[in-house]
PDB file of N, CA and C in Angstrom:
ATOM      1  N   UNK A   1       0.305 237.356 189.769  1.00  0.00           N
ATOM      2  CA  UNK A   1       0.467 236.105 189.053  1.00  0.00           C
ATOM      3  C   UNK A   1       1.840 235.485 189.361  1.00  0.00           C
ATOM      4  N   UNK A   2       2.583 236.446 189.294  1.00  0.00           N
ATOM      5  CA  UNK A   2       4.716 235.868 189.587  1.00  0.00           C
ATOM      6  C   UNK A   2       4.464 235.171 190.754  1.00  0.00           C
ATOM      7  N   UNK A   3       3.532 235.665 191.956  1.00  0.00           N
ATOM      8  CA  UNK A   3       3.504 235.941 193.690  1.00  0.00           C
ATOM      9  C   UNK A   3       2.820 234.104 193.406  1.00  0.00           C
ATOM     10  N   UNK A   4       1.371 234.089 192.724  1.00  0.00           N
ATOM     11  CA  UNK A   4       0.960 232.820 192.957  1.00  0.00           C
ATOM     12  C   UNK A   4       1.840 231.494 192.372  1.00  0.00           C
ATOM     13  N   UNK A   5       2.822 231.791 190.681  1.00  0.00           N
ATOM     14  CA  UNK A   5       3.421 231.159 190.619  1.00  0.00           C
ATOM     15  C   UNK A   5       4.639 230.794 191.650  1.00  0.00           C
ATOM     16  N   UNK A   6       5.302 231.534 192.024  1.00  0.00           N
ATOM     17  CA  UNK A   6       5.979 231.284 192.787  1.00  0.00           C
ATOM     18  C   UNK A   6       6.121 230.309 194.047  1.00  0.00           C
ATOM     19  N   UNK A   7       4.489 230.215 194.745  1.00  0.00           N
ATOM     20  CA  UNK A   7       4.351 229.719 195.349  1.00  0.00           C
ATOM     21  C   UNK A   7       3.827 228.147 195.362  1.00  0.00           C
ATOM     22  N   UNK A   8       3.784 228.273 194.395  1.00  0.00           N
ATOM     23  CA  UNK A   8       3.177 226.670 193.493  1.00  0.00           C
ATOM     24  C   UNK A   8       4.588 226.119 193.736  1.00  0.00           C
ATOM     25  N   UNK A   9       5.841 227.006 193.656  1.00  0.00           N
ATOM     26  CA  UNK A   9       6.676 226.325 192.647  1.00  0.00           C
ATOM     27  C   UNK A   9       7.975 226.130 194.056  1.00  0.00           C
ATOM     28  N   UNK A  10       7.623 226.503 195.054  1.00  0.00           N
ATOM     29  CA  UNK A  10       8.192 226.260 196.450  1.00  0.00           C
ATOM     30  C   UNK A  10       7.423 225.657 197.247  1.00  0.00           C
ATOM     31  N   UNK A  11       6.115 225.910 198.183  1.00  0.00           N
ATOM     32  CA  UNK A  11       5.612 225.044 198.450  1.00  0.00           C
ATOM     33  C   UNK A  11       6.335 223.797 198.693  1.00  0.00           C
ATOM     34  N   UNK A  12       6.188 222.790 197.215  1.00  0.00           N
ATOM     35  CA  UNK A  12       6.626 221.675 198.120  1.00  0.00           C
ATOM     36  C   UNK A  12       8.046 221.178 198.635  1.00  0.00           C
ATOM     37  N   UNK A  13       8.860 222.468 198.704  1.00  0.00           N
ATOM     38  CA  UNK A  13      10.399 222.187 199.087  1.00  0.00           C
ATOM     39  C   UNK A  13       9.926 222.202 200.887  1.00  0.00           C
ATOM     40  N   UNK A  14       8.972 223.046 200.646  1.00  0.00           N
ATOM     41  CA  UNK A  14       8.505 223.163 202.899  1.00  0.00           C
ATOM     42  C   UNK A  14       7.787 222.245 203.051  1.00  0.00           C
ATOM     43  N   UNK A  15       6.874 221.433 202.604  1.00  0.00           N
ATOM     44  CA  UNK A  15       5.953 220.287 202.995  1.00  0.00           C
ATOM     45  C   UNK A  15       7.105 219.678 204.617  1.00  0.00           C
ATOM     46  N   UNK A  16       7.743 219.008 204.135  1.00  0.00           N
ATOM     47  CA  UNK A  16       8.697 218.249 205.104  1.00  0.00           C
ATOM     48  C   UNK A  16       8.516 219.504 206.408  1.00  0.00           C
ATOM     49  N   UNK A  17       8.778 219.971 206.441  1.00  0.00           N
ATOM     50  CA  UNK A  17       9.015 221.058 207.418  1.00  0.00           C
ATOM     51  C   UNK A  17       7.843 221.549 207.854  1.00  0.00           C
ATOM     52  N   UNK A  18       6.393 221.580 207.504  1.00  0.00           N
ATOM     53  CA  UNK A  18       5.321 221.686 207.752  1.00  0.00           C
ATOM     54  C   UNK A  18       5.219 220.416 208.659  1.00  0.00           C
ATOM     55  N   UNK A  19       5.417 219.219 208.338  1.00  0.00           N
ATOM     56  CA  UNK A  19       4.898 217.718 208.888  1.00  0.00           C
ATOM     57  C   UNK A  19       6.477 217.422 209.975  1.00  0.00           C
ATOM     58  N   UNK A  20       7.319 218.294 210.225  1.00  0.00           N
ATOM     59  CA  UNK A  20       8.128 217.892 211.542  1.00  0.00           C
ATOM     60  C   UNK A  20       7.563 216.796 212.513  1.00  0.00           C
ATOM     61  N   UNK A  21       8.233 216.268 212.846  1.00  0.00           N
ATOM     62  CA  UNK A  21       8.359 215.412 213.853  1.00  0.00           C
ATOM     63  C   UNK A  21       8.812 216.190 214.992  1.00  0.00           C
ATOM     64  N   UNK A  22       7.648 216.027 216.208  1.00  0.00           N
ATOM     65  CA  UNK A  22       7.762 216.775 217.370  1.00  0.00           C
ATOM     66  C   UNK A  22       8.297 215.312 218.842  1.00  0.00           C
ATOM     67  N   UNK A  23       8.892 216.113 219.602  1.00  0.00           N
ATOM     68  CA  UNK A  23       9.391 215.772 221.099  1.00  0.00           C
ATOM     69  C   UNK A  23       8.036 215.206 221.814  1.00  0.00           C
ATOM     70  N   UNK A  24       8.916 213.423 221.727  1.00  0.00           N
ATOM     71  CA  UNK A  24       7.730 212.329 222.166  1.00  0.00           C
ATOM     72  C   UNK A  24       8.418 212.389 223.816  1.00  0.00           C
ATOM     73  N   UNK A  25       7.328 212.541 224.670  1.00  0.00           N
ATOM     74  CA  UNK A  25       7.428 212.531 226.149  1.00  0.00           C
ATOM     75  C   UNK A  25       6.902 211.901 226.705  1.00  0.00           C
ATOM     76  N   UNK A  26       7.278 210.981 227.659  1.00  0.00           N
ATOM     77  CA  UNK A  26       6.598 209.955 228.701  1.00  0.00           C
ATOM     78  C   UNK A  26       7.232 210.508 230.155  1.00  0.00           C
ATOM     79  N   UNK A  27       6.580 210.511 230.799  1.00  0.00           N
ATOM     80  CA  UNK A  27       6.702 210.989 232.485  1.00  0.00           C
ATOM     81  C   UNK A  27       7.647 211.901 232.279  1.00  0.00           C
ATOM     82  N   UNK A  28       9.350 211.551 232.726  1.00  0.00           N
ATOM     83  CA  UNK A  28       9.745 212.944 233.236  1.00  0.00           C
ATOM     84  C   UNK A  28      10.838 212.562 231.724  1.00  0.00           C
ATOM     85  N   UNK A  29      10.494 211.873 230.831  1.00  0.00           N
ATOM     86  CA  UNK A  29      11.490 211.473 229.599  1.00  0.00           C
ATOM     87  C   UNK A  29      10.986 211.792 228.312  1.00  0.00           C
ATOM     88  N   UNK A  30      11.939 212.657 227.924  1.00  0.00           N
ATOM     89  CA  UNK A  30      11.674 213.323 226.307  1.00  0.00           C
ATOM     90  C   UNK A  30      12.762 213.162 225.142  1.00  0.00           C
ATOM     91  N   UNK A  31      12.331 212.976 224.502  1.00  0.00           N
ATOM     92  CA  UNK A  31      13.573 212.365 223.266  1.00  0.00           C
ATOM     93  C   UNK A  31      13.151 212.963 221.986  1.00  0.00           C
ATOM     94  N   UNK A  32      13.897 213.923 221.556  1.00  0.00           N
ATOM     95  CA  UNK A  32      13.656 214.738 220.193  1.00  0.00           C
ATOM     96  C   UNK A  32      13.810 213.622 219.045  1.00  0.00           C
ATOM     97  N   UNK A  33      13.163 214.280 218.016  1.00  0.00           N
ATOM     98  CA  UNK A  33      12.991 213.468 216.514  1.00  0.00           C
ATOM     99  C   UNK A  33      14.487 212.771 216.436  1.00  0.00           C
ATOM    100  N   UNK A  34      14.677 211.931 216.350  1.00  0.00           N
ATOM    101  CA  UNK A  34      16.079 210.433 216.142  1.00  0.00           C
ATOM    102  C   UNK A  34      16.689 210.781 217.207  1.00  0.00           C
ATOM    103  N   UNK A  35      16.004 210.574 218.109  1.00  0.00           N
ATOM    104  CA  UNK A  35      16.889 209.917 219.304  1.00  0.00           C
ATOM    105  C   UNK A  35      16.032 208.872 220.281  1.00  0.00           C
ATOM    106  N   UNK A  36      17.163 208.366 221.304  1.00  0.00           N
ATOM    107  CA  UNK A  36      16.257 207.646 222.212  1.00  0.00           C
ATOM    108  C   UNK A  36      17.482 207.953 223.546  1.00  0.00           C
ATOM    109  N   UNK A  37      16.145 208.367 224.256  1.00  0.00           N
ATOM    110  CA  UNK A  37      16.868 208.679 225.963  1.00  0.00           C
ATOM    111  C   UNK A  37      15.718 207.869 226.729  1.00  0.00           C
ATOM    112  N   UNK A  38      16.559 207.312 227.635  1.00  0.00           N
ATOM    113  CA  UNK A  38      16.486 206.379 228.969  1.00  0.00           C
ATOM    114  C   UNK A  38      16.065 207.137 230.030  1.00  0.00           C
ATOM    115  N   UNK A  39      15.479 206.807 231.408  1.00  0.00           N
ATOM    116  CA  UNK A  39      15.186 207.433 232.456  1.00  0.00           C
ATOM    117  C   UNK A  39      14.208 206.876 233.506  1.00  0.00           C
ATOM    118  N   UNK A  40      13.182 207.669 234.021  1.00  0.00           N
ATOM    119  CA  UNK A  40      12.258 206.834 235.113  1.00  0.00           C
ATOM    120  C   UNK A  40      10.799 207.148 234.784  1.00  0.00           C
ATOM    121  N   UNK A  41       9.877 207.006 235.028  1.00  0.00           N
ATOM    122  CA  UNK A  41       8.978 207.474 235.644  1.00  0.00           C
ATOM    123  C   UNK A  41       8.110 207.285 237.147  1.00  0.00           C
ATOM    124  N   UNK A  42       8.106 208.436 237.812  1.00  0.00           N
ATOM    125  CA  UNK A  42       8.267 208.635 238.904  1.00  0.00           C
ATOM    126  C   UNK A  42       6.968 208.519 239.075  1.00  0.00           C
ATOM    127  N   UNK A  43       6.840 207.573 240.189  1.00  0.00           N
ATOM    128  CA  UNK A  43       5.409 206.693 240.308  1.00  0.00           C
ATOM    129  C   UNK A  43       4.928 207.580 242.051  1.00  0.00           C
ATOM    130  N   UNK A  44       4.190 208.176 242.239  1.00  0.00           N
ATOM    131  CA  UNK A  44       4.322 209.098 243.623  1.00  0.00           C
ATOM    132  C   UNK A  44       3.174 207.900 244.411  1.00  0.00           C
ATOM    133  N   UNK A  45       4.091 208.411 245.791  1.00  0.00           N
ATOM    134  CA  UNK A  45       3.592 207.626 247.009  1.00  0.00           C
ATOM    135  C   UNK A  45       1.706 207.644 246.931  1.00  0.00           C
ATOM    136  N   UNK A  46       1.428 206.667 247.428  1.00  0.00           N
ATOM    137  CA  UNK A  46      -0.472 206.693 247.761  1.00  0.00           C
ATOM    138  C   UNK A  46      -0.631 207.800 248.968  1.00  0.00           C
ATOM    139  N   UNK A  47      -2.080 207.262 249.533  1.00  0.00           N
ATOM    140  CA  UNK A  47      -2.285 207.949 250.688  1.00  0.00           C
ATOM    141  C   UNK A  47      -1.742 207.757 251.907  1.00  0.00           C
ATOM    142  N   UNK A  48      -1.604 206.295 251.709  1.00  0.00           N
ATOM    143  CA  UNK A  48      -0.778 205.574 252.806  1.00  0.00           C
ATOM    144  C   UNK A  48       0.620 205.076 252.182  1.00  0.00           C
ATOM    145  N   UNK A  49       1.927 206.352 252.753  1.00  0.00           N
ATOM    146  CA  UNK A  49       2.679 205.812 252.502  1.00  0.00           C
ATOM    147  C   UNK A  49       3.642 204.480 252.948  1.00  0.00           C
ATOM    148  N   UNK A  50       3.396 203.901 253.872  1.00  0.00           N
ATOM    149  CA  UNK A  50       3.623 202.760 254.263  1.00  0.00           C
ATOM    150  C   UNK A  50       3.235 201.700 253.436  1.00  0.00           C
ATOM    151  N   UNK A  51       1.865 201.872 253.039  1.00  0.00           N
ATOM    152  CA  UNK A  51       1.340 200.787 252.141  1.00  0.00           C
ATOM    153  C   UNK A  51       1.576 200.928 250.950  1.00  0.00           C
ATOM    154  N   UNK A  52       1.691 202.634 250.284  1.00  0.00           N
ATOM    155  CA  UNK A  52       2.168 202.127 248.639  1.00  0.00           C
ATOM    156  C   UNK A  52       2.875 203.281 248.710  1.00  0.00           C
ATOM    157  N   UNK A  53       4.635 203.350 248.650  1.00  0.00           N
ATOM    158  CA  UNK A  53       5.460 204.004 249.055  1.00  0.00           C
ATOM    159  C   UNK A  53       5.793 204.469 247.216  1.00  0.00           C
ATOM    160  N   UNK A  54       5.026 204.371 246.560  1.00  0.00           N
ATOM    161  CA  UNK A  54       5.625 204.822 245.040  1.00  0.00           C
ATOM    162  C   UNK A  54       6.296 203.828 244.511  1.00  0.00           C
ATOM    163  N   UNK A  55       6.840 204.311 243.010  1.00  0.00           N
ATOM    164  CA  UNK A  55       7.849 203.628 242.857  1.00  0.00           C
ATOM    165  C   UNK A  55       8.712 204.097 241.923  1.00  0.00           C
ATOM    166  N   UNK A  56       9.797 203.644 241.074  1.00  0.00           N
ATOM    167  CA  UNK A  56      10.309 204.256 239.700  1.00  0.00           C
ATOM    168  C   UNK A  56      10.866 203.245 239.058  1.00  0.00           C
ATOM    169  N   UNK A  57       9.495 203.717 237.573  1.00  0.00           N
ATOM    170  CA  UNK A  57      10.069 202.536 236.515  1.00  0.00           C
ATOM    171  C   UNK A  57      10.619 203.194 235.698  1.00  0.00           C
ATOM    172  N   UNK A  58      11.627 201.971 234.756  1.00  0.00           N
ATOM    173  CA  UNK A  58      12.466 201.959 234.000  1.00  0.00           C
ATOM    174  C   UNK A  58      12.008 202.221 232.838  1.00  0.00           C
ATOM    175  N   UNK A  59      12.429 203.254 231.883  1.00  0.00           N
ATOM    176  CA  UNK A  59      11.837 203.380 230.581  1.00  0.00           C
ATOM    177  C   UNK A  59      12.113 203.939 229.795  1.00  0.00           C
ATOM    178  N   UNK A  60      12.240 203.810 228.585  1.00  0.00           N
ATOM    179  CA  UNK A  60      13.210 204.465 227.255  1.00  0.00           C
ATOM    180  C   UNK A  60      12.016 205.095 225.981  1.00  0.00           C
ATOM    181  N   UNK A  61      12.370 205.925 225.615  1.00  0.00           N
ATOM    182  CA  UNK A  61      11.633 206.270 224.727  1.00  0.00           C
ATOM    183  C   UNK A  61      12.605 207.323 223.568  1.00  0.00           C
ATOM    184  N   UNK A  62      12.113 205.955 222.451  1.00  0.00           N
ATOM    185  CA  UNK A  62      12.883 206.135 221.103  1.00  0.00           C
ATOM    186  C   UNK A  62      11.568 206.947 220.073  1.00  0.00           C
ATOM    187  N   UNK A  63      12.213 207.953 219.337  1.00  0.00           N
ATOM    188  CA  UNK A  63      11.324 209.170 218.918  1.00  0.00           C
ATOM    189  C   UNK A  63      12.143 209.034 217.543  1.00  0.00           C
ATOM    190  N   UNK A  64      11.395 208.192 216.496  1.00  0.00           N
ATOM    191  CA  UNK A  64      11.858 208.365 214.787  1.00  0.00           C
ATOM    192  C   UNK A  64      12.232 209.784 214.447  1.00  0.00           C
ATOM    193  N   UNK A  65      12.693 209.801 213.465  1.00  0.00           N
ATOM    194  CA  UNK A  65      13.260 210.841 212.651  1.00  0.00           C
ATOM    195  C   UNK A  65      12.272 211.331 211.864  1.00  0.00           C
ATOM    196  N   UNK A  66      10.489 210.881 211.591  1.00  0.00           N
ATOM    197  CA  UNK A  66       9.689 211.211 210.827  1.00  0.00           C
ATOM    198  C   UNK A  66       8.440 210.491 211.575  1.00  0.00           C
ATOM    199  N   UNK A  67       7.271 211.111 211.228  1.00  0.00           N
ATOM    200  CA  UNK A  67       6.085 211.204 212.008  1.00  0.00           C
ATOM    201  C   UNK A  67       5.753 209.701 211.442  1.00  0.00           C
ATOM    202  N   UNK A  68       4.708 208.799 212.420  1.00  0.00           N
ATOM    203  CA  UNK A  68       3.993 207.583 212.357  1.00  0.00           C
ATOM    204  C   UNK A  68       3.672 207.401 213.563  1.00  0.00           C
ATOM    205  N   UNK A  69       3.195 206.174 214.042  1.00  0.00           N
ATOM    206  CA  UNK A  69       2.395 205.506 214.754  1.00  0.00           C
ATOM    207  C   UNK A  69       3.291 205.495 215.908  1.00  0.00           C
ATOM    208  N   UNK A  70       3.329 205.051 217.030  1.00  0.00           N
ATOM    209  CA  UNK A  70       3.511 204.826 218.381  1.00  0.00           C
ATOM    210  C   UNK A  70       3.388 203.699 219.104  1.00  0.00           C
ATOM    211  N   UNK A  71       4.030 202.633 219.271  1.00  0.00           N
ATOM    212  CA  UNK A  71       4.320 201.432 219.839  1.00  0.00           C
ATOM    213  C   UNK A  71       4.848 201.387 221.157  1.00  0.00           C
ATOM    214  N   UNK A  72       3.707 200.788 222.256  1.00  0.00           N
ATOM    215  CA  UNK A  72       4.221 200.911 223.588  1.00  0.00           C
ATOM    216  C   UNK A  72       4.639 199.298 223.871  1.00  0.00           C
ATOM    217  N   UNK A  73       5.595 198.848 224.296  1.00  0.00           N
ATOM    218  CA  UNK A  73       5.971 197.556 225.074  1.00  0.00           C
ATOM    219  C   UNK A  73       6.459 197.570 226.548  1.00  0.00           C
ATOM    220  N   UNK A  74       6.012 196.808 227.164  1.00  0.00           N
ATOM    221  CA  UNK A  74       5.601 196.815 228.480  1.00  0.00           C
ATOM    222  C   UNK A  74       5.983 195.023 228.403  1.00  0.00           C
ATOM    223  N   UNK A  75       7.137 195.199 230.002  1.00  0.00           N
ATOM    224  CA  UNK A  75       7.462 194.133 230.497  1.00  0.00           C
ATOM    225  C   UNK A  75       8.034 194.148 231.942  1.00  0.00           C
ATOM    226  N   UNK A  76       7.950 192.953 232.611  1.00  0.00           N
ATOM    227  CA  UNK A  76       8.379 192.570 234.053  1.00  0.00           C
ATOM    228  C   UNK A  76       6.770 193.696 234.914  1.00  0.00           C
ATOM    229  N   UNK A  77       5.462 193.098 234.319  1.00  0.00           N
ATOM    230  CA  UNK A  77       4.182 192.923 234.797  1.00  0.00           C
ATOM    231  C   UNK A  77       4.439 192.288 235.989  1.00  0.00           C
ATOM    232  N   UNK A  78       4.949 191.291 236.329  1.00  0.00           N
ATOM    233  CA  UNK A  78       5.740 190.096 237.407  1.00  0.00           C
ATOM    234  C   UNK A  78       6.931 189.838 237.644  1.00  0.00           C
ATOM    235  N   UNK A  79       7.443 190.721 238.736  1.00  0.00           N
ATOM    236  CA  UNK A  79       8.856 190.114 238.852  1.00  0.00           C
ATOM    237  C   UNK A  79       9.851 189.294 238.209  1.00  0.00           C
ATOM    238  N   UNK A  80       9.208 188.298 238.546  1.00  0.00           N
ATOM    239  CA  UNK A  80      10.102 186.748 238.419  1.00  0.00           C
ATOM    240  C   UNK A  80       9.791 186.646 236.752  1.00  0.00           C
ATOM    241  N   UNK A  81       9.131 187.375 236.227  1.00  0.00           N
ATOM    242  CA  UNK A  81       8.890 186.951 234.469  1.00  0.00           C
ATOM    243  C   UNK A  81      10.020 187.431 233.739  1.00  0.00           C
ATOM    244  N   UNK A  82      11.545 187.716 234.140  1.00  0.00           N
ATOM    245  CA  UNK A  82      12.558 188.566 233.592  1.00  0.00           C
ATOM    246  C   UNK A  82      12.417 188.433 232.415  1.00  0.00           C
ATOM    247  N   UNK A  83      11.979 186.808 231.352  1.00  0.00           N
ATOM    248  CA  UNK A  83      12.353 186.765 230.249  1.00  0.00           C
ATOM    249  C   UNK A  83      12.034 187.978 229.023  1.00  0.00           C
ATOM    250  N   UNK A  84      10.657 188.828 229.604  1.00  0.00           N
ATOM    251  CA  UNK A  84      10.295 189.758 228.739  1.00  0.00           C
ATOM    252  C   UNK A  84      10.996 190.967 228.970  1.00  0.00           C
ATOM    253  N   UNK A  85      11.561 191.155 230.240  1.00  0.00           N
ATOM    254  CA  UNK A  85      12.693 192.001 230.696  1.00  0.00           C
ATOM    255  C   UNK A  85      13.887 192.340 229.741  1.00  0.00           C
ATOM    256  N   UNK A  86      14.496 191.248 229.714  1.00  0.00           N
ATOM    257  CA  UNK A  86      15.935 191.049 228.811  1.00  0.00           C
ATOM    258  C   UNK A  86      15.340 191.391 227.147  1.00  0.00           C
ATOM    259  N   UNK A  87      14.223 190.679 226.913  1.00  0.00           N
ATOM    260  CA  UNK A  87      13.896 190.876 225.562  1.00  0.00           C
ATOM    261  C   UNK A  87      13.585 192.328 224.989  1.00  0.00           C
ATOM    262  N   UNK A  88      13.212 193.012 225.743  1.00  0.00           N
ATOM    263  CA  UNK A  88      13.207 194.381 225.948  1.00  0.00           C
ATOM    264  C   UNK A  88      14.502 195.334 225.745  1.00  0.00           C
ATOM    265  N   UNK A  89      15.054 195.005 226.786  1.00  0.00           N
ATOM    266  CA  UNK A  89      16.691 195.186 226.415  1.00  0.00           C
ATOM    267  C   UNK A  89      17.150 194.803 225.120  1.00  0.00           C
ATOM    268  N   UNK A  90      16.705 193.973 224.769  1.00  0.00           N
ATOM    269  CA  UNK A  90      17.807 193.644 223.315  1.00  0.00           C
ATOM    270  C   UNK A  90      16.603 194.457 222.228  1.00  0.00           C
ATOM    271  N   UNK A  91      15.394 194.563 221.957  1.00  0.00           N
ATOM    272  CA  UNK A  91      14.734 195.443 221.333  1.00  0.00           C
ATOM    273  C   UNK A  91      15.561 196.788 221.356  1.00  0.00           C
ATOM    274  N   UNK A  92      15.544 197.084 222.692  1.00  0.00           N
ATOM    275  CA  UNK A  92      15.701 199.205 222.613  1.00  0.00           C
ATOM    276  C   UNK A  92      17.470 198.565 221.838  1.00  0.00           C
ATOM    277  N   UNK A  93      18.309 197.296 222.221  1.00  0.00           N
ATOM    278  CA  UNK A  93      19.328 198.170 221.423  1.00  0.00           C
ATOM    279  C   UNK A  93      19.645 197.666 220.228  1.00  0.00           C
ATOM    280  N   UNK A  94      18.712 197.595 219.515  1.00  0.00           N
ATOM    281  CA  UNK A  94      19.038 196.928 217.772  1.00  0.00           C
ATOM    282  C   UNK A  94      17.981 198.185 217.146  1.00  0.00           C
ATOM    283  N   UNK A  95      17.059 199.143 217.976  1.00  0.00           N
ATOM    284  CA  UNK A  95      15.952 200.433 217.183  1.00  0.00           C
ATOM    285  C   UNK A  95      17.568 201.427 216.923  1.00  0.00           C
ATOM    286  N   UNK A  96      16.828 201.957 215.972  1.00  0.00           N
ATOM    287  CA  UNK A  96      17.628 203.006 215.284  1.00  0.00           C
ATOM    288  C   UNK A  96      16.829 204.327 214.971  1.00  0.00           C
ATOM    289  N   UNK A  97      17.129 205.013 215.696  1.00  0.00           N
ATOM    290  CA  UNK A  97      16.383 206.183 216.240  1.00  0.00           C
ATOM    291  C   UNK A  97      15.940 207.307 214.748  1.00  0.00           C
ATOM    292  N   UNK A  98      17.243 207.228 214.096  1.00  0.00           N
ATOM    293  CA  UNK A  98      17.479 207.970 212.835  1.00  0.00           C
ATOM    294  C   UNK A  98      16.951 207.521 211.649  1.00  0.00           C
ATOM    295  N   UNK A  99      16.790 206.526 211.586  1.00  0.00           N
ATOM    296  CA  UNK A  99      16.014 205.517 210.250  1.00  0.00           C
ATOM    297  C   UNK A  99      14.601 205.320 210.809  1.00  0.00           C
ATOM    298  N   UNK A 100      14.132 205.577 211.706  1.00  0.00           N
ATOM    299  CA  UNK A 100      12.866 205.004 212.007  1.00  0.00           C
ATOM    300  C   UNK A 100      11.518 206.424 211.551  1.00  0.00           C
ATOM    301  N   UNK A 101      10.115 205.996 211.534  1.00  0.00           N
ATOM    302  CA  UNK A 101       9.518 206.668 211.535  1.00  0.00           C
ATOM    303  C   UNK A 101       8.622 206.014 212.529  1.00  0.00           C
ATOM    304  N   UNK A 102       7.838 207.286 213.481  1.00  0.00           N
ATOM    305  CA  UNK A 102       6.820 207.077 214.559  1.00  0.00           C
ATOM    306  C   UNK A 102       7.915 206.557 215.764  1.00  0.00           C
ATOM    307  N   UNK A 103       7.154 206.035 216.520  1.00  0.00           N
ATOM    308  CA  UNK A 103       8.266 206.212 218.115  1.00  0.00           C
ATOM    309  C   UNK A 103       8.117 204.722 218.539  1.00  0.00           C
ATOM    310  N   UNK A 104       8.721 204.434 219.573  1.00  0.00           N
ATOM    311  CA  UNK A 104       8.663 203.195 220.440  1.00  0.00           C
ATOM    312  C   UNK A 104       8.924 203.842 221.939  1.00  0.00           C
ATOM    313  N   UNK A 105       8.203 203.415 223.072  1.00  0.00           N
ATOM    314  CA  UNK A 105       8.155 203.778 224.080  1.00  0.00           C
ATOM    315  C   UNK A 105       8.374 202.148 224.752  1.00  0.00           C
ATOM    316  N   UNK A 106       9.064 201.947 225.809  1.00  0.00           N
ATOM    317  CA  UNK A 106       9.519 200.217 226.039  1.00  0.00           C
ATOM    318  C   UNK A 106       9.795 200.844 227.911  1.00  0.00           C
ATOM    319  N   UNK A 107       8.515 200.326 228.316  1.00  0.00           N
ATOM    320  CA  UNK A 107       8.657 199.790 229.821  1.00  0.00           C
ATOM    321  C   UNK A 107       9.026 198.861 230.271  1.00  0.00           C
ATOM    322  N   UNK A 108      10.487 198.900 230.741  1.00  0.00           N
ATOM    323  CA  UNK A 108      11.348 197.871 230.921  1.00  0.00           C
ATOM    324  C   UNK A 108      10.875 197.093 232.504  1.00  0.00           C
ATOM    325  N   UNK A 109      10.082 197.569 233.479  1.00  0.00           N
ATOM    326  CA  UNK A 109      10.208 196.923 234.187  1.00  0.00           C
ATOM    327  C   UNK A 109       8.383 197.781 234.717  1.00  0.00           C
ATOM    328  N   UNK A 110       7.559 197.120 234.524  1.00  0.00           N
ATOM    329  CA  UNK A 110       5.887 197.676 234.933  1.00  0.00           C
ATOM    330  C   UNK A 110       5.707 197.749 236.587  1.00  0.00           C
ATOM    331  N   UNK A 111       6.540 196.991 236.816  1.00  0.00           N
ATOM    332  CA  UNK A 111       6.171 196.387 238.889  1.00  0.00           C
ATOM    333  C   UNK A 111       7.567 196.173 239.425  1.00  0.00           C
ATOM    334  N   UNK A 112       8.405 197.144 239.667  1.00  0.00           N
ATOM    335  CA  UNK A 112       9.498 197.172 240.245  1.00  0.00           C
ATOM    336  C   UNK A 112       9.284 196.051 241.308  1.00  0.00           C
ATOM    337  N   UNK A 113       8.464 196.734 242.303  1.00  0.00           N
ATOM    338  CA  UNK A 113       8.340 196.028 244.042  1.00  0.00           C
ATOM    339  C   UNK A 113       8.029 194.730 243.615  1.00  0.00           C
TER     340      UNK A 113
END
């Protein structure tokens, strides 16, 4: 009876710690619960490397401090479209890695070539 009270009566000090927030990864970029790290993903050559020689895009991935949803943004689909480029940039640096819950993943540039 002590054994079941007891456990009633802790329990929910571990809940939080049961529901951790785990290491959000995109290509070769991983960013533990409140943080956000920058990097590439490494796009590998076709069959013909002459014709599609790979590539490496730009991409950040911000990982909340508590579990939720997942928001991907994706920009510079087109070269010459920078404006969603820059806007991107000013997104990743106003997120706050530590206050947030769920992640943001932000492809800064979709079509390098």
């Amino acid at each position: 009876m002590r054994r079941a009270l007891l456990l009633l009566i802790t329990l929910p000090l571990f809940t939080g710690a049961l529901h951790a927030q785990t290491p959000l990864t995109v290509g070769g970029v991983t960013a533990k619960p409140g943080e956000a790290v920058s990097g590439w993903i490494e796009v590998p050559a076709g069959a013909d490397p002459s014709a599609d020689p790979g590539a490496r895009v730009p991409v950040t991935v911000v990982n909340g401090a508590r579990p939720g949803a997942i928001l991907a943004l994706v920009a510079g689909t087109h070269g010459y479209e920078y404006t969603s480029i820059i806007a991107l940039q000013r997104v990743a640096a106003r997120l706050e890695p530590a206050k947030m819950s769920g992640g943001v993943i932000l492809v800064h540039m979709a079509n390098p070539p």
